[in-house]
Protein backbone atom coordinates (compact mmCIF):
# COMPACT_ATOMS: atom_id res chain seq x y z
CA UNK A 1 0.28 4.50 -2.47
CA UNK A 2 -0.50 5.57 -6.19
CA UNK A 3 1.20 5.32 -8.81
CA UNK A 4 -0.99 6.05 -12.34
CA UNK A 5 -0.18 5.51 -16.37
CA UNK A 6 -1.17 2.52 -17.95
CA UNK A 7 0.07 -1.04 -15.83
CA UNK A 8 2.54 -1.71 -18.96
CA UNK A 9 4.01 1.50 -18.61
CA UNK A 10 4.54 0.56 -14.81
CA UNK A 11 7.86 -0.96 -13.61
CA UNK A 12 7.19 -4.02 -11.72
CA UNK A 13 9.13 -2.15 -8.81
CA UNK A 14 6.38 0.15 -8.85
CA UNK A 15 3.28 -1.92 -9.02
CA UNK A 16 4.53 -4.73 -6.52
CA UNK A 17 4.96 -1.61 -4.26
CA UNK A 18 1.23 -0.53 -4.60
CA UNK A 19 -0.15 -3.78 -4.08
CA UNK A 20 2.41 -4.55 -1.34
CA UNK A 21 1.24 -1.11 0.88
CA UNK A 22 -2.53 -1.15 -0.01
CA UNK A 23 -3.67 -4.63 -0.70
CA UNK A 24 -0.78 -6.80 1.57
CA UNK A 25 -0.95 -3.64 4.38
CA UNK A 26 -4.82 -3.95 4.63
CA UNK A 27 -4.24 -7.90 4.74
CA UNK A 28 -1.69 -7.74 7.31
CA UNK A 29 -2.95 -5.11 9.79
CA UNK A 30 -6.51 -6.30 10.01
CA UNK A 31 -5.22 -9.91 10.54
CA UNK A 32 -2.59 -8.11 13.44
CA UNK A 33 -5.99 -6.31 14.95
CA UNK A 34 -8.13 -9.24 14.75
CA UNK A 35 -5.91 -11.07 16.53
CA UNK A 36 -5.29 -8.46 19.41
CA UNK A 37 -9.59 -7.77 18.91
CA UNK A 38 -10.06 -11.80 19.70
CA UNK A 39 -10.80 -11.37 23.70
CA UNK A 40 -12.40 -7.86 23.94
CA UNK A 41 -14.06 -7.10 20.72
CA UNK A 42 -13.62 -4.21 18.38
CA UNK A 43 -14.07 -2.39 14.93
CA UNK A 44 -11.66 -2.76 11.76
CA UNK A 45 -12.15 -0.09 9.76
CA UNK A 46 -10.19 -0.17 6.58
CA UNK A 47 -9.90 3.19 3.98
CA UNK A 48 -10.21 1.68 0.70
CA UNK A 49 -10.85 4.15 -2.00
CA UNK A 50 -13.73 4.48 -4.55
CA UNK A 51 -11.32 2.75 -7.34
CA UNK A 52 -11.98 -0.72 -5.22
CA UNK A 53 -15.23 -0.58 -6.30
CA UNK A 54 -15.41 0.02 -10.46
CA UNK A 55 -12.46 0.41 -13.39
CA UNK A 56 -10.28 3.29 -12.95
CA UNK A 57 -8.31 3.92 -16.32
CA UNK A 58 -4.54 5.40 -15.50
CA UNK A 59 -4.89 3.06 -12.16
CA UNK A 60 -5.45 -0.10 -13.10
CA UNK A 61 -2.45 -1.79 -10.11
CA UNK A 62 -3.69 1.12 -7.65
CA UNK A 63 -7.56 -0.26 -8.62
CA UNK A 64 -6.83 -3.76 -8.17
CA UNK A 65 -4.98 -3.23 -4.42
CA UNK A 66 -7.86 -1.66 -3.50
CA UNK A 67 -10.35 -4.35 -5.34
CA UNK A 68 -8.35 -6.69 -3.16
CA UNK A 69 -8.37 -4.76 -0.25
CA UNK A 70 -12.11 -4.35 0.04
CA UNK A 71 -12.29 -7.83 -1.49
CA UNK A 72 -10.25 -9.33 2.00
CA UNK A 73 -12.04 -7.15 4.39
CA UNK A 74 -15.37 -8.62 3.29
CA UNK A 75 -14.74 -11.89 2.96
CA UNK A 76 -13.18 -11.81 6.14
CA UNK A 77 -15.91 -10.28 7.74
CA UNK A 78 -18.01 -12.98 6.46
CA UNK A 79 -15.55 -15.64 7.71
CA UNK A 80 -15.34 -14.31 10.98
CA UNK A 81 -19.16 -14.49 11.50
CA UNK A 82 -18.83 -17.75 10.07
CA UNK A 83 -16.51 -18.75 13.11
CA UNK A 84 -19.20 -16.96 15.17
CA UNK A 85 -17.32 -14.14 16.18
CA UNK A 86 -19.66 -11.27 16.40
CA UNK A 87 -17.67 -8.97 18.61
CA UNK A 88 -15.76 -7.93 15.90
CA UNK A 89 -16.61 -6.13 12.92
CA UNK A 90 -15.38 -4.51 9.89
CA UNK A 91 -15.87 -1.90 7.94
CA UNK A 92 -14.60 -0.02 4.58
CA UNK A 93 -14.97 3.17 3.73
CA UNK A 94 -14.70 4.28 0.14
CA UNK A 95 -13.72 7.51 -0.34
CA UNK A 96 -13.26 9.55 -3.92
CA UNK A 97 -10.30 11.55 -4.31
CA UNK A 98 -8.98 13.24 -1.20
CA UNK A 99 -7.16 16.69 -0.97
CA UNK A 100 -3.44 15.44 0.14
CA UNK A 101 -0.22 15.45 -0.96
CA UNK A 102 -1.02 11.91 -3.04
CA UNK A 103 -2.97 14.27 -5.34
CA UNK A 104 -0.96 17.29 -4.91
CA UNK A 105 1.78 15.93 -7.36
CA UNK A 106 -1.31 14.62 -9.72
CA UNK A 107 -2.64 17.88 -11.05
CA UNK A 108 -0.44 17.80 -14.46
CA UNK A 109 -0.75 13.80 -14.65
CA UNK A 110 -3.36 13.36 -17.53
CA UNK A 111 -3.46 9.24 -16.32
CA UNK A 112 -4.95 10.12 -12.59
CA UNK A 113 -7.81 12.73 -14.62
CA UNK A 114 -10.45 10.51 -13.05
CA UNK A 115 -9.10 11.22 -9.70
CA UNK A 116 -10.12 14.85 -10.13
CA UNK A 117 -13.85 13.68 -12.00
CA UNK A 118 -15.47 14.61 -8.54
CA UNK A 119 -15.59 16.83 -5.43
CA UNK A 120 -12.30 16.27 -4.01
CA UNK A 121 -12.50 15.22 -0.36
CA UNK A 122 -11.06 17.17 2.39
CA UNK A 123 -9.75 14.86 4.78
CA UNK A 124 -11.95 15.71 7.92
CA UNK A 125 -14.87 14.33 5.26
CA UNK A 126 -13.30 10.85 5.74
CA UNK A 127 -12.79 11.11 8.90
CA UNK A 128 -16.79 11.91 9.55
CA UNK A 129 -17.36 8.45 7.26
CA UNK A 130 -15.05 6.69 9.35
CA UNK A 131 -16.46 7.96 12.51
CA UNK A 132 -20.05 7.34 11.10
CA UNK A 133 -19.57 3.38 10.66
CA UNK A 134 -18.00 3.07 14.14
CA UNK A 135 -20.85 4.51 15.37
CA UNK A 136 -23.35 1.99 13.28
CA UNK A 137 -21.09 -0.41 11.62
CA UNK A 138 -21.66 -1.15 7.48
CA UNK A 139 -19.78 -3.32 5.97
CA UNK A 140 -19.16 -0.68 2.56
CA UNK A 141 -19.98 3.49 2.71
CA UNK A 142 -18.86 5.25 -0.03
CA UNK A 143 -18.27 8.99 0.45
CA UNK A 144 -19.64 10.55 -1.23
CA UNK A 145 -22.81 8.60 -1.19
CA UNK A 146 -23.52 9.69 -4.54
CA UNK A 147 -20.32 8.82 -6.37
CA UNK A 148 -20.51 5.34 -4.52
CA UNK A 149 -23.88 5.05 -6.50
CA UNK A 150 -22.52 6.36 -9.93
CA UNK A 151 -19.40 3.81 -9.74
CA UNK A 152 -21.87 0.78 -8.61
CA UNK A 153 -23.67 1.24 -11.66
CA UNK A 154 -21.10 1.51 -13.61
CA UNK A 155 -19.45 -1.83 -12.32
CA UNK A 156 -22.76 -3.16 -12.30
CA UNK A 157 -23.13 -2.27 -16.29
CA UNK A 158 -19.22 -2.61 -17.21
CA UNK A 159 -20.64 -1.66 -21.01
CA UNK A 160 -22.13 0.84 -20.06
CA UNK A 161 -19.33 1.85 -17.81
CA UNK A 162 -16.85 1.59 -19.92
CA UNK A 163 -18.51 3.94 -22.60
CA UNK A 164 -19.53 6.82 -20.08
CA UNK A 165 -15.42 6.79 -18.60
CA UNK A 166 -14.15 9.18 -21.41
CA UNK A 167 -16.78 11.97 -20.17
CA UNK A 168 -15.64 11.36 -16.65
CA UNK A 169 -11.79 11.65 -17.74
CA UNK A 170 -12.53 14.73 -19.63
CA UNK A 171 -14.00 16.61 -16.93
CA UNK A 172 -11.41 15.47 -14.23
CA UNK A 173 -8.83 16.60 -16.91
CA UNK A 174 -10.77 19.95 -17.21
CA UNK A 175 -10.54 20.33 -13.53
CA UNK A 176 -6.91 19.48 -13.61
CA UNK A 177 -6.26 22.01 -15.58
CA UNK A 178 -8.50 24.89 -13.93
CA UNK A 179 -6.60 23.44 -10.26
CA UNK A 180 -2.86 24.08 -11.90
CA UNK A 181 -4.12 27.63 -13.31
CA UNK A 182 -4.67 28.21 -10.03
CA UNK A 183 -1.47 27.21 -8.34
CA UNK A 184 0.54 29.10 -11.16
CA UNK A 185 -1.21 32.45 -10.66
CA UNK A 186 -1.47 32.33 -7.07
């Protein structure tokens, strides 16, 4: 669920709703397939989205359901080989924006620009991530590999972050724009 403008802007209908679906829906179905994963094993994966890895500006609630999302999956990864459970694993997958309806209704919404800052995903490109960690389980892929890197560093260096984010808004905005020129002529 995603919901963008500043939090303040927000009501508090809307942001307990995002973190309710993506952080508390995350929480609550990996805790229902652990426990029905307990006897026979299996493989959590959870979709969390680039924006729970760095600062997204225009979604700061939708950024910090995800931060807790991939925040719970890991530690409860750890804490489940801490219990010595290894038949169970967990993974997230990290995608940038994906080509669906939750982006559709974005293209003239100047506060989800960073949304649009890279290759949108089409959603048979998460699928392929998902179906690449069941087949050799990591704990965090990012698709695309190459944005996970750029938003690393940037949460790695939040100064230096921080200062590169209006070049990544403007071109998402750019490609806003050229996407919506597109839907009105055609």
């Amino acid at each position: 669920m995603l919901a963008t403008g500043p939090a303040w802007e927000q009501p508090p209908d809307v942001r307990r709703l995002m973190i309710e679906v993506n952080a508390l829906g995350t929480v609550n179905g990996t805790v229902a397939a652990i426990g029905a994963m307990r006897e026979t094993g299996g493989h959590i994966v959870n979709v969390v989205s680039l924006a729970g890895l760095t600062a997204v500006p225009g979604e700061a609630v939708y950024a910090a359901s995800k931060h807790a999302a991939l925040g719970f999956s890991l530690s409860t990864l750890a804490d489940l080989r801490l219990a010595g459970i290894k038949g169970i694993d967990i993974s997230c997958v990290c995608p940038d924006g994906i080509w669906t309806p939750m982006l559709h209704d974005k293209l003239d919404d100047p506060a989800s620009a960073l949304s649009f800052s890279g290759k949108l995903l089409r959603p048979e490109e998460v699928v392929a991530a998902v179906r690449g960690v069941l087949d050799r389980p990591r704990p965090v892929t990012a698709v695309p590999r190459r944005r996970g890197l750029q938003v690393r560093l940037a949460d790695a260096l939040p100064s230096l972050g921080l200062r590169a984010l209006p070049l990544a808004v403007a071109r998402g905005r750019r490609v806003q724009r050229r996407m919506l020129a597109r839907r009105r002529a055609g």
